[in-house]
Structures are given as C-alpha cells and as structure tokens.
N, C-alpha and C. Protein backbone atom coordinates (compact mmCIF):
# COMPACT_ATOMS: atom_id res chain seq x y z
N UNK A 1 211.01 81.10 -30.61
CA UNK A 1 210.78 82.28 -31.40
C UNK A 1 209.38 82.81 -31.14
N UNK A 2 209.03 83.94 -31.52
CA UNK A 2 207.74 85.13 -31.16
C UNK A 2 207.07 84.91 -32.15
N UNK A 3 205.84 84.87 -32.00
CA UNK A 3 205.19 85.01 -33.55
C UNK A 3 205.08 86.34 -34.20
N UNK A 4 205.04 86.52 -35.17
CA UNK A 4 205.32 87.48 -35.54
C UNK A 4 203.86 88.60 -35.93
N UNK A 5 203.98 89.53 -35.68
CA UNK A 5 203.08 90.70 -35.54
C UNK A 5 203.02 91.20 -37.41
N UNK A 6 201.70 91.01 -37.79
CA UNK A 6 201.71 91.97 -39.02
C UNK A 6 201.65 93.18 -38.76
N UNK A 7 202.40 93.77 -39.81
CA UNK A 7 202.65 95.53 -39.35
C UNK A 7 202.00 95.99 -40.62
N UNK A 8 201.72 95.01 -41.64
CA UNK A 8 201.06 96.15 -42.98
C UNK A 8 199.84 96.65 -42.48
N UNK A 9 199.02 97.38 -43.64
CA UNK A 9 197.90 97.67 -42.77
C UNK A 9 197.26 96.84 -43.46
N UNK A 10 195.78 97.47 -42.76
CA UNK A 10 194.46 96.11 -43.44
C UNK A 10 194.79 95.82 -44.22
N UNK A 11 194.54 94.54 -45.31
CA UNK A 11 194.47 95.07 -46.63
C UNK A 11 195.53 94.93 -47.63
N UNK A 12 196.70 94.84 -47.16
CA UNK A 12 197.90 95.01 -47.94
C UNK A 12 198.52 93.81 -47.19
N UNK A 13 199.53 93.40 -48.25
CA UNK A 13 199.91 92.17 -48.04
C UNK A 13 201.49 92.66 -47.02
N UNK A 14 202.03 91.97 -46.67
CA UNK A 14 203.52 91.95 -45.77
C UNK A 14 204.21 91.62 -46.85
N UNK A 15 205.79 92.71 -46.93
CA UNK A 15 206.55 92.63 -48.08
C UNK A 15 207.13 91.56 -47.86
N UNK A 16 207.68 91.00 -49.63
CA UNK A 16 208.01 90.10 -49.34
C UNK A 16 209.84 89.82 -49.12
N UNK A 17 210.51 89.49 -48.72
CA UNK A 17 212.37 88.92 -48.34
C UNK A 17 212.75 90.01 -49.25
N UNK A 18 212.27 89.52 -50.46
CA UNK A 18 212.88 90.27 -51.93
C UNK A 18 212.85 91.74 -52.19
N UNK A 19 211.86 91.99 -52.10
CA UNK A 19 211.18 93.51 -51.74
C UNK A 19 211.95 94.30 -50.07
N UNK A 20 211.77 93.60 -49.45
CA UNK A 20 212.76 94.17 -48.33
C UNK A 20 213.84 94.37 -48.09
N UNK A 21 214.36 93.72 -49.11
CA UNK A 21 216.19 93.41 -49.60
C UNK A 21 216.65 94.66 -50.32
N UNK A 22 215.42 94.57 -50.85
CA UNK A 22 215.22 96.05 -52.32
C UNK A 22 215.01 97.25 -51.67
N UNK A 23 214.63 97.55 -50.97
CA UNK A 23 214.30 97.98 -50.18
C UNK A 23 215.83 98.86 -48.99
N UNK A 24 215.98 97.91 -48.27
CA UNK A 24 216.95 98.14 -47.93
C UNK A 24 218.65 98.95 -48.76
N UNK A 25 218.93 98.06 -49.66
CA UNK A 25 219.63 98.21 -50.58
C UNK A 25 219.46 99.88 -51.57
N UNK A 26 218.35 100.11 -51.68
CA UNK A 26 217.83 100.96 -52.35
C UNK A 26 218.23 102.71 -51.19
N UNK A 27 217.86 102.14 -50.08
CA UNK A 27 218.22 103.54 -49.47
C UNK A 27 219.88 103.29 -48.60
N UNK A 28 220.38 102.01 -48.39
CA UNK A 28 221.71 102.07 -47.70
C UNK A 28 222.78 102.44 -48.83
N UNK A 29 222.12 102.27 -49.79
CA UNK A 29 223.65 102.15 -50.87
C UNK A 29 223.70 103.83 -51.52
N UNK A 30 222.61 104.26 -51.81
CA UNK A 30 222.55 105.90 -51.92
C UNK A 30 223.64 106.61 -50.76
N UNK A 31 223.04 106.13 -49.47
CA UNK A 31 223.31 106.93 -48.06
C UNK A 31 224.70 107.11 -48.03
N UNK A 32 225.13 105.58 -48.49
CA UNK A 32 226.77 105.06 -48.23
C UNK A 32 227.69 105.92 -48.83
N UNK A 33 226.77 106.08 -50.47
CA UNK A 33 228.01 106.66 -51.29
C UNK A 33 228.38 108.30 -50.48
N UNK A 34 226.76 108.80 -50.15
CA UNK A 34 226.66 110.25 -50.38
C UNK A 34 227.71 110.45 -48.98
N UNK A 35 227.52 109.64 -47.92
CA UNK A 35 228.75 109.23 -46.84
C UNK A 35 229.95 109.71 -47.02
N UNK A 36 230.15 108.55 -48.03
CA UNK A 36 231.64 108.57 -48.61
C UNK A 36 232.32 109.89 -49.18
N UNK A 37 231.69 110.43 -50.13
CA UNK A 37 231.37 111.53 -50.75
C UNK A 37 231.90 112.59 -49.70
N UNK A 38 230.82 112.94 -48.58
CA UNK A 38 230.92 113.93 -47.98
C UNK A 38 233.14 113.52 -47.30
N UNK A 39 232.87 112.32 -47.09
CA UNK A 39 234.14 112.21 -46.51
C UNK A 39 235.31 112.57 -46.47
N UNK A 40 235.36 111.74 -48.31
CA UNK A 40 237.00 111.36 -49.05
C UNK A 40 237.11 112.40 -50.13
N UNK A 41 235.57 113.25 -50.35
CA UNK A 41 236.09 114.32 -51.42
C UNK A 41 237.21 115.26 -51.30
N UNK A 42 237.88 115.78 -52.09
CA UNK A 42 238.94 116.62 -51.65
C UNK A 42 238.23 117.86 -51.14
N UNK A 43 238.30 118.11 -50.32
CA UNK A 43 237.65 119.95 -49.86
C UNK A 43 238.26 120.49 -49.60
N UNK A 44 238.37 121.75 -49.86
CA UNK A 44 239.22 123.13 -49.73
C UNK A 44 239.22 123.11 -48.10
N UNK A 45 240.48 123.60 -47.53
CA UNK A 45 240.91 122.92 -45.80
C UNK A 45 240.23 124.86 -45.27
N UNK A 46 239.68 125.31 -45.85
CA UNK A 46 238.65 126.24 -45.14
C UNK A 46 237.26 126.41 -45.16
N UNK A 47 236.85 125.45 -46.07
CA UNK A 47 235.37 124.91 -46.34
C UNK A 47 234.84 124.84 -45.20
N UNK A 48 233.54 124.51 -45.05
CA UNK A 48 232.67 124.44 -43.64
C UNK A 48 232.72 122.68 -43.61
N UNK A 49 233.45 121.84 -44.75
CA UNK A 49 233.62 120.42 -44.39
C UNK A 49 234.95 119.86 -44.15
N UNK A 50 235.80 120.86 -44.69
CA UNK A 50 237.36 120.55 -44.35
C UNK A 50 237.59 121.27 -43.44
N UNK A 51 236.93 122.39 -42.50
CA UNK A 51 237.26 122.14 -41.21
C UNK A 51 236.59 121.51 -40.40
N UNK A 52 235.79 120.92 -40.67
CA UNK A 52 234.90 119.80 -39.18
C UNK A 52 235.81 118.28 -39.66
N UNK A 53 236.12 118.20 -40.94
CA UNK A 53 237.22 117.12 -40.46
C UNK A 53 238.36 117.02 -39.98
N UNK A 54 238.97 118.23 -40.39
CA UNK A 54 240.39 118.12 -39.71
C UNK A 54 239.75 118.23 -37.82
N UNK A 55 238.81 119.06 -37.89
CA UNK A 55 238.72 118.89 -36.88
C UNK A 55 238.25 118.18 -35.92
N UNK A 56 237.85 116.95 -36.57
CA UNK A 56 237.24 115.58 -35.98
C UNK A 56 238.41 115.06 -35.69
N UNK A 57 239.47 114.81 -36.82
CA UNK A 57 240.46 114.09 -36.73
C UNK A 57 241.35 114.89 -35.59
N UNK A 58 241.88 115.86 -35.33
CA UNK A 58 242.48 116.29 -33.99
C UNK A 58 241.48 115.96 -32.88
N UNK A 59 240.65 116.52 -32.37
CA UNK A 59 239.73 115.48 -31.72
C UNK A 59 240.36 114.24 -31.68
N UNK A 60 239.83 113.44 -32.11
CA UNK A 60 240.71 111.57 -32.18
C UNK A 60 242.24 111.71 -31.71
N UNK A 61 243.07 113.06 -32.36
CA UNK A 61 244.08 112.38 -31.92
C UNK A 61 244.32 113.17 -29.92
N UNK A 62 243.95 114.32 -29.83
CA UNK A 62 243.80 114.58 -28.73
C UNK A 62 243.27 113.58 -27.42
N UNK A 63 241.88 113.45 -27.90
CA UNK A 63 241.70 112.06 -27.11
C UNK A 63 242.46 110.67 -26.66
N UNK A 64 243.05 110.39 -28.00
CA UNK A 64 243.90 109.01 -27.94
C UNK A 64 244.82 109.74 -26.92
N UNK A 65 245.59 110.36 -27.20
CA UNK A 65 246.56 111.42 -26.32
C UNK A 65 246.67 111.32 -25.33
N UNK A 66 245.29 111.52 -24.41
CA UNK A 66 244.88 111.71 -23.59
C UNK A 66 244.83 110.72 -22.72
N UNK A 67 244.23 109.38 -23.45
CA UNK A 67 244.27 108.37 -22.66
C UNK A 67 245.49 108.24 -22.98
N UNK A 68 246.80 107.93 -23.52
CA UNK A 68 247.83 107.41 -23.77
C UNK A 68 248.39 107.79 -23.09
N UNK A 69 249.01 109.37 -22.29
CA UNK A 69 249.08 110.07 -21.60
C UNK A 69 249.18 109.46 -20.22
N UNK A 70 247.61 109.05 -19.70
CA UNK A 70 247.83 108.33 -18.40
C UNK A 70 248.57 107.20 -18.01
N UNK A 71 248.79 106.37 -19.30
CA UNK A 71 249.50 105.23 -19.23
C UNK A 71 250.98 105.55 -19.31
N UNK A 72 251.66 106.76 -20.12
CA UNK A 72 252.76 107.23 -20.80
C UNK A 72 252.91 108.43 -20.53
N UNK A 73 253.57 108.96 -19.80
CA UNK A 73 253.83 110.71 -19.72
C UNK A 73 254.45 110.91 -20.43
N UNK A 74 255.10 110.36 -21.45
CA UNK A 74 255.61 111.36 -22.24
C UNK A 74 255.18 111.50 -23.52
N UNK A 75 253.61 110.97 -23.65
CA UNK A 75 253.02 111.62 -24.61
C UNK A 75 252.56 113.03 -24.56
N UNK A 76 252.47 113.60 -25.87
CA UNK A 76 251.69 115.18 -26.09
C UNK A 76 251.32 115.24 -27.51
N UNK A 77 249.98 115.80 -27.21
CA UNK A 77 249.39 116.03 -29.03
C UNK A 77 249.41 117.28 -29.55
N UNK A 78 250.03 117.72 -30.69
CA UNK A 78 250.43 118.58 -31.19
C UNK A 78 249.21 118.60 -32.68
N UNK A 79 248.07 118.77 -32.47
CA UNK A 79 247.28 118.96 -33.75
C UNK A 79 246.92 117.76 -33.96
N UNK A 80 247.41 117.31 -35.16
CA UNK A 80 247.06 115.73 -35.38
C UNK A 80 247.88 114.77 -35.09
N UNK A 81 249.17 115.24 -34.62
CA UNK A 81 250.15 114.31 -34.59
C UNK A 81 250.15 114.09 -32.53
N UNK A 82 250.21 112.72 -32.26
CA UNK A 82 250.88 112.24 -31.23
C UNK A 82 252.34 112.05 -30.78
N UNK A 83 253.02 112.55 -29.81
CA UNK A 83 254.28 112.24 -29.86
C UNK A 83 254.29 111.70 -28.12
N UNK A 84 255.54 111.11 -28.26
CA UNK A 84 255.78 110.24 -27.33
C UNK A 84 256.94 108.96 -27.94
N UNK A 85 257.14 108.18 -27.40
CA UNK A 85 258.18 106.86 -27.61
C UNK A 85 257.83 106.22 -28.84
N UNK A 86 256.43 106.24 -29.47
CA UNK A 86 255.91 105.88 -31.14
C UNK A 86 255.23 107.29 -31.34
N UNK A 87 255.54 108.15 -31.75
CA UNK A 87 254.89 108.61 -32.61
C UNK A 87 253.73 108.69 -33.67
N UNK A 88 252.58 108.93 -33.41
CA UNK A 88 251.69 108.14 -34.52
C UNK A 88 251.41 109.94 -35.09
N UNK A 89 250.98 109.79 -36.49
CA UNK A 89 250.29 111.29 -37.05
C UNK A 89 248.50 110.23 -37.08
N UNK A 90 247.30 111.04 -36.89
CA UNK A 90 246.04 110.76 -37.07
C UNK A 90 246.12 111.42 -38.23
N UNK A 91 245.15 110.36 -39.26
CA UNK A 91 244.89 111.27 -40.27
C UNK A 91 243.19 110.74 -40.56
N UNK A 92 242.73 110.98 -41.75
CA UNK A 92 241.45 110.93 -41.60
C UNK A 92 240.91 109.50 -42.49
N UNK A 93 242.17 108.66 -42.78
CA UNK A 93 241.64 107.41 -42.66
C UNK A 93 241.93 106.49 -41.12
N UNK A 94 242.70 107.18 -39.99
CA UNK A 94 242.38 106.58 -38.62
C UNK A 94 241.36 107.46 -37.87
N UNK A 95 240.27 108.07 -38.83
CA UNK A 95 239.05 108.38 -37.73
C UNK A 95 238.06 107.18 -37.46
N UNK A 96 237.87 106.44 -38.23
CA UNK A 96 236.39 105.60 -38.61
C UNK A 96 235.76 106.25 -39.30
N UNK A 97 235.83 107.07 -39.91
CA UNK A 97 234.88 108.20 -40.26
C UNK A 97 234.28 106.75 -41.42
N UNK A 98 234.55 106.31 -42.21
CA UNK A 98 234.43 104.69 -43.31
C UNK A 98 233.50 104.14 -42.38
N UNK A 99 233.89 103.68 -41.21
CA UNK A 99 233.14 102.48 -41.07
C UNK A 99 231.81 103.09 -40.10
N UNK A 100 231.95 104.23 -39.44
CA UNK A 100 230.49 105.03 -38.75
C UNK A 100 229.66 105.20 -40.02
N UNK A 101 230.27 105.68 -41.47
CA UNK A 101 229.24 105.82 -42.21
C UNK A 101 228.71 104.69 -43.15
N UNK A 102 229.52 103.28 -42.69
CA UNK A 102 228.82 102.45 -43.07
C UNK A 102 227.97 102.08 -42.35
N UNK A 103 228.21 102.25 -41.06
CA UNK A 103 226.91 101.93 -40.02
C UNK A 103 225.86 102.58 -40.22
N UNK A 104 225.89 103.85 -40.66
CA UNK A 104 224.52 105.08 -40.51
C UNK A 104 223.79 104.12 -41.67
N UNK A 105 224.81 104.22 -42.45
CA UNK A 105 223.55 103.94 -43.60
C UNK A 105 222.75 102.82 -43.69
N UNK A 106 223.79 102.10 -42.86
CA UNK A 106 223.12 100.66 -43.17
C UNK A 106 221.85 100.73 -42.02
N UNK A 107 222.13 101.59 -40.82
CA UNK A 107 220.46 101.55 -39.82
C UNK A 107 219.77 102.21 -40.43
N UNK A 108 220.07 103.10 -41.42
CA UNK A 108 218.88 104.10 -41.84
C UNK A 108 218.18 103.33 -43.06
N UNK A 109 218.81 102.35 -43.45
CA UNK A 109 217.96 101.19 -44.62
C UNK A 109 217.46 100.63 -43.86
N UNK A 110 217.07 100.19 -42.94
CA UNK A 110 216.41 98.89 -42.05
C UNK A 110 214.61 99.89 -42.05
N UNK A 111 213.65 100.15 -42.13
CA UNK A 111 212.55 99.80 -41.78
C UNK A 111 212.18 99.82 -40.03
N UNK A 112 212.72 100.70 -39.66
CA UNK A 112 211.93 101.31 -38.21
C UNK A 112 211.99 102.45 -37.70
N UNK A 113 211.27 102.47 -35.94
CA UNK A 113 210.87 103.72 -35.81
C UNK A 113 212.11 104.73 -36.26
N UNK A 114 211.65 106.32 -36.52
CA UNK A 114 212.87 107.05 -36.32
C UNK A 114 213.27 107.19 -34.85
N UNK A 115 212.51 106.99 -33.76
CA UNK A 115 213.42 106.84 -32.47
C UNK A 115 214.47 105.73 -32.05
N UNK A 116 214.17 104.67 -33.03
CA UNK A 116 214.78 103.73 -32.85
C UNK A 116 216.40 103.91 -33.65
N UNK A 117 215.95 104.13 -34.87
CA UNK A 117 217.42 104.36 -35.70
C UNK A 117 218.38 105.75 -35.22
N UNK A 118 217.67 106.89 -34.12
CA UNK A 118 218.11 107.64 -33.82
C UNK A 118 219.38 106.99 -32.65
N UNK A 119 218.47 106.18 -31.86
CA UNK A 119 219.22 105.27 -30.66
C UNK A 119 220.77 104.85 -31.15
N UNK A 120 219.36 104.21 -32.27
CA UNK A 120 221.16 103.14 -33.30
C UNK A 120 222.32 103.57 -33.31
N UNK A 121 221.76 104.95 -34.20
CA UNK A 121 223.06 105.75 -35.10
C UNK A 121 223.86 106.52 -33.85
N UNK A 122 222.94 107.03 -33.00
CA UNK A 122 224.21 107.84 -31.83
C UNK A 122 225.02 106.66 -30.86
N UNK A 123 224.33 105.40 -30.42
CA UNK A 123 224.94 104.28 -29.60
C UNK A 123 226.39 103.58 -30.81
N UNK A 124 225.67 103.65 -31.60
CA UNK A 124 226.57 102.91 -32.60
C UNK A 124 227.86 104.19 -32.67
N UNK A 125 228.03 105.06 -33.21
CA UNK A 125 228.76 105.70 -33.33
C UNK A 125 230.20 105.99 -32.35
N UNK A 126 228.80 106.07 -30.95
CA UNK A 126 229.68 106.02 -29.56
C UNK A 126 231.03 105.15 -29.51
N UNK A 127 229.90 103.97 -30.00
CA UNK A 127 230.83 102.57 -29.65
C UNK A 127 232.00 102.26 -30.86
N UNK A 128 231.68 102.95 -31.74
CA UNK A 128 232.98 102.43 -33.09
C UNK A 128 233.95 103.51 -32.41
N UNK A 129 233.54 104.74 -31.79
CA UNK A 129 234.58 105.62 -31.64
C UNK A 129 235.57 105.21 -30.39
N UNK A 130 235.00 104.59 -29.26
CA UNK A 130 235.45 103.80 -28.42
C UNK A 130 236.07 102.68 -28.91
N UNK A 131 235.58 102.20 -29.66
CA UNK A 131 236.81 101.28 -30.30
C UNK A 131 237.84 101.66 -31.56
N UNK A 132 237.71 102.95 -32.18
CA UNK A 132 238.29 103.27 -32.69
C UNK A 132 239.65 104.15 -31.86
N UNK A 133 239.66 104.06 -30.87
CA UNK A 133 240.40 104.86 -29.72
C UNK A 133 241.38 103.90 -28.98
N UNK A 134 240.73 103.17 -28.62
CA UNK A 134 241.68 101.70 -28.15
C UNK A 134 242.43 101.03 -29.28
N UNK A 135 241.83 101.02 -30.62
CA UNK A 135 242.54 101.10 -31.76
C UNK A 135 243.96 101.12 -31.42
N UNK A 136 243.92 102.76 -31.30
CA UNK A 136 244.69 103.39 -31.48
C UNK A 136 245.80 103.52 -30.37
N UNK A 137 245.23 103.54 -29.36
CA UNK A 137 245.82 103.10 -28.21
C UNK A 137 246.75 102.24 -28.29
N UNK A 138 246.39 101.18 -28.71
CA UNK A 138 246.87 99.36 -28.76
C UNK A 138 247.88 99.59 -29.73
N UNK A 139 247.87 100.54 -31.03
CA UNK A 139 248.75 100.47 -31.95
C UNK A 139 249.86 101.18 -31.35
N UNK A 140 249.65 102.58 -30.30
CA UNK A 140 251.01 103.09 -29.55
C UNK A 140 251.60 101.91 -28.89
N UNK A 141 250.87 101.24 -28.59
CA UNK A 141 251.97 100.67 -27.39
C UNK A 141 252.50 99.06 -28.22
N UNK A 142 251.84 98.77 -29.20
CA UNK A 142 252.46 97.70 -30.30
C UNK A 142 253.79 98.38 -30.68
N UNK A 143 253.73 99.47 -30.91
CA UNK A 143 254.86 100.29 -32.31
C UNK A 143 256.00 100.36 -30.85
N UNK A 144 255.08 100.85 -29.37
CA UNK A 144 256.78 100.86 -28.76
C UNK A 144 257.42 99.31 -28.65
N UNK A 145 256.67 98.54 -27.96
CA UNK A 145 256.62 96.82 -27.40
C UNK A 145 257.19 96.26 -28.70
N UNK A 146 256.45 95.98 -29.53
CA UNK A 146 256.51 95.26 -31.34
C UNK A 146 256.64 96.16 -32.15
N UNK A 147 257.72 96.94 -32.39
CA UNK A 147 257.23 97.77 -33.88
C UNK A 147 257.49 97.08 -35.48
N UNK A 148 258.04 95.70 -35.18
CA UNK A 148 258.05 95.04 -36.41
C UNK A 148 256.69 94.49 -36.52
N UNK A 149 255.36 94.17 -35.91
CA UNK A 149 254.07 94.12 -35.80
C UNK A 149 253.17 94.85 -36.23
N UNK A 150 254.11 96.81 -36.18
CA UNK A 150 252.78 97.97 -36.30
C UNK A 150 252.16 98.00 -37.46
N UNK A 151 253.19 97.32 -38.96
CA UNK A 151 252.02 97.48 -39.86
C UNK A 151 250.87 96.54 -40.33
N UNK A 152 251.61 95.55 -40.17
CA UNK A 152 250.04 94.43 -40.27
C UNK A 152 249.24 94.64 -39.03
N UNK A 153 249.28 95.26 -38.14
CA UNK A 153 248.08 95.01 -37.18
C UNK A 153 247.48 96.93 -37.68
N UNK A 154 248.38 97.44 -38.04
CA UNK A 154 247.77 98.66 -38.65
C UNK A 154 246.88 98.72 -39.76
N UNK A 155 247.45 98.19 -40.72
CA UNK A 155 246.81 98.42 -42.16
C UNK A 155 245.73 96.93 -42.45
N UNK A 156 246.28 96.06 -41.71
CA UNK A 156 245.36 94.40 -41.57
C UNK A 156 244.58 94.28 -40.87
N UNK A 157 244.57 93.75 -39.44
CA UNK A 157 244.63 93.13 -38.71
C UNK A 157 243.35 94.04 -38.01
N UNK A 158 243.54 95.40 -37.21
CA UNK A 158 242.85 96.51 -36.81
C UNK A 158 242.31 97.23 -37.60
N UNK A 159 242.60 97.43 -38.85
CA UNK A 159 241.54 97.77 -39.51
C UNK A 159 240.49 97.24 -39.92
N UNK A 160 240.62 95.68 -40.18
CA UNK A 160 239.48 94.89 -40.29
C UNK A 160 238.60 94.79 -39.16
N UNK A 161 238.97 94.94 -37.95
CA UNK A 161 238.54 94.38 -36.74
C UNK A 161 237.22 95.78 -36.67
N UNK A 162 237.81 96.98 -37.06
CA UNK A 162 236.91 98.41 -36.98
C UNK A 162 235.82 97.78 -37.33
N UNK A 163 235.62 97.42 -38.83
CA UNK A 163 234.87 96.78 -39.85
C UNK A 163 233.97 96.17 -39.46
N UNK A 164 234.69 94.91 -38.83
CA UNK A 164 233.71 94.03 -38.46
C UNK A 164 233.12 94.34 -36.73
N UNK A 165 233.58 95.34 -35.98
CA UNK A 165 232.58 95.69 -34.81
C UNK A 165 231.38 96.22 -35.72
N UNK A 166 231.69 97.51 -36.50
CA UNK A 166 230.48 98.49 -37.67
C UNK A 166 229.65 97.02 -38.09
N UNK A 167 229.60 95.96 -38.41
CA UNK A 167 228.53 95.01 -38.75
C UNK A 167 228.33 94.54 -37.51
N UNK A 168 228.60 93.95 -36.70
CA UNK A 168 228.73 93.29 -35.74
C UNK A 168 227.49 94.05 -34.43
N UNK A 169 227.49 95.81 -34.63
CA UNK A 169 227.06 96.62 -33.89
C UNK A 169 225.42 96.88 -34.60
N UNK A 170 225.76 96.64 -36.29
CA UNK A 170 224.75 97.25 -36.95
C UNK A 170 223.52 95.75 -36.84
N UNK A 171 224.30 94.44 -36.94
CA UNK A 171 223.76 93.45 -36.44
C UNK A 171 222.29 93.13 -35.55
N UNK A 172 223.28 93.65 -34.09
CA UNK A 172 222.77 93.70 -32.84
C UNK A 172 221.31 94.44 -32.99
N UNK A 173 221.97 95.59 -33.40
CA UNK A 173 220.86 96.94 -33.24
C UNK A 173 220.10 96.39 -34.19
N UNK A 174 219.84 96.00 -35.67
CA UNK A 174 219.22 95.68 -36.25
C UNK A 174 217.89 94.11 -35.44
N UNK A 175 218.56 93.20 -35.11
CA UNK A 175 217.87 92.28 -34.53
C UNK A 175 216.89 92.99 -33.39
N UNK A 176 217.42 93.74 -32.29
CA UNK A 176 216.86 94.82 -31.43
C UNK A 176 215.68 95.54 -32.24
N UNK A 177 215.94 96.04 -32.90
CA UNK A 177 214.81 97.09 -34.03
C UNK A 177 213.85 96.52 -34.65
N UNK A 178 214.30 95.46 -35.03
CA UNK A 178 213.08 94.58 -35.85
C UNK A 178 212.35 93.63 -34.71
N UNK A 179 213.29 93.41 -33.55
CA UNK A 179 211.72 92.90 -32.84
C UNK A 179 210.93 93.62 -31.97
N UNK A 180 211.93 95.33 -32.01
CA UNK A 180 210.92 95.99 -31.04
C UNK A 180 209.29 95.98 -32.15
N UNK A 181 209.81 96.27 -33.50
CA UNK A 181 208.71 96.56 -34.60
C UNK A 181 208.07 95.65 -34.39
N UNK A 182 208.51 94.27 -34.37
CA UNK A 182 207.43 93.58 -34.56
C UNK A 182 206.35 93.46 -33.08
N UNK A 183 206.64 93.64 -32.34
CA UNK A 183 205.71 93.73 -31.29
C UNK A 183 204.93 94.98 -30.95
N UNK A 184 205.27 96.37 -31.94
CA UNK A 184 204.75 97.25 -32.02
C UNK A 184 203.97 97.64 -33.54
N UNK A 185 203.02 97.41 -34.01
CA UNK A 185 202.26 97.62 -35.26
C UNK A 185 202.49 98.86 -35.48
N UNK A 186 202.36 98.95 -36.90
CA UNK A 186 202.55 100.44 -37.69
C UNK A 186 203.47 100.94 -38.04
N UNK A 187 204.70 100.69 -37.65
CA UNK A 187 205.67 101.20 -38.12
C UNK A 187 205.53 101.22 -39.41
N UNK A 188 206.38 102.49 -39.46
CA UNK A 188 206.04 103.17 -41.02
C UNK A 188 208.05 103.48 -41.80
C-alpha cells in the first residue's frame, strides 16, 4: 500500500471515516432521489422530459435491433417495440435509466476532482449501456432458444446482474479516484 498524502490544508485536521460517510451519503442520497424523480415521475408524453425518454428508450430499442439484426434478419424495430422470432417491447424500466442514476450519484458523492467524476459518470454510463444492450440481446435469443427461462433471467437474474455491474463500475472508478487524489493534494 501507498502512504497516504494529506489533502486537508495546513491546519485542519483530515476528515474523519464518519464524517466522510456523512458526507458522502449526504450528497448521493439527495442526487439519487432527484434521479429517480426526474425518471419514474409521470410526465405529460409532450413535456421536454417525456420526450427525451421515450426517446432514450427507442434509442435502446433501435440499437438492440440493430445488433440483433446482424445475428437475426428477421428482426425490425418499430418505435419501442422489437420484432422478430421473440418479440420484446423496450420500455423504460429496460433502459438502465435506475441503475446509470444510481451510478451518477453515487460518483458525484465521492470527494474528487470534477475532471475525474466527469471521466466516471460518461465511462460509467457507456459501460452500463453496453451492458444494458447485451442484456437485451441475450434475453432475444433466451425467449427464442429457452422461453420457459425469459422470465427469471428477465425480471431476476439480469436485472440484478445490471445492478451489480452499476456498483461493481462505481467501485473501480471510485478506488481509481481516490488514489489519483491521494497522490494529488488539494482536492477540493
């Protein structure tokens, strides 16, 4: 292990576990709800937020489509819905839209640079959406192969797995962030 770099300034003591916990907690759990909020509220489907979701969610399903497509010609996406040999509809609990905004919030509670949490939040995002895509992928070709399988690996199995990449990612980046800080003083 590195020794560790004080980052307070002169003078002031280094917070302590408890205080950083508080800390943390104090701005991820605000972020999360207001997240959520923006998400799962009902919004009028001509709002300036109910159309960037529907239109996130076509997005997702276009994409999945897309790759599914190369594997399957006889897929085609029609809005939100996929068709082909399983049929899937996207809706806007198969975006991630849940578990990206548990990630944001949780890098934007951590205590470093803003170039760093900028890194986080767009790499992280990348990567839940990439795995939120193969997701989805994996569930077309379960529902044709296994369709007595599609709902526990739907509603169980793959949805947990989203979950735990969103910690798993926020993890990484977090360990990354706190030792770039600590070898760089001042962070504020």
């Amino acid at each position: 292990m590195g020794s560790r770099t004080n980052t307070a300034p002169v003078g002031e003591a280094e917070p302590s576990a408890r205080q950083r916990i508080g800390r943390f907690l104090l701005i991820t759990l605000p972020t999360m709800l207001l997240l959520y909020g923006l998400i799962y509220y009902p919004h009028r489907a001509d709002s300036v937020l109910g159309r960037g979701l529907t239109g996130y969610v076509r997005l997702i399903a276009t994409v999945a489509g897309a790759i599914l497509h190369a594997f399957d010609g006889a897929v085609t996406v029609s809005g939100h819905h996929i068709g082909g040999r399983f049929p899937l509809s996207i809706v806007l609990d198969c975006s991630a839209l849940d578990a990206q905004a548990l990630y944001v919030a949780a890098v934007l509670g951590i205590k470093a640079r803003w170039s760093d949490k900028v890194v986080g939040v767009v790499g992280g995002l990348v990567m839940l959406t990439a795995v939120n895509l193969t997701r989805i992928v994996a569930l077309y070709f379960v529902g044709v192969r296994a369709p007595h399988l599609f709902h526990v690996l739907h509603e169980e199995v793959l949805q947990l797995a989203v979950i735990l990449c969103a910690f798993a990612a926020f993890g990484l980046w977090a360990y990354v962030a706190l030792r770039h800080a600590q070898r760089t003083p001042g962070i504020a």
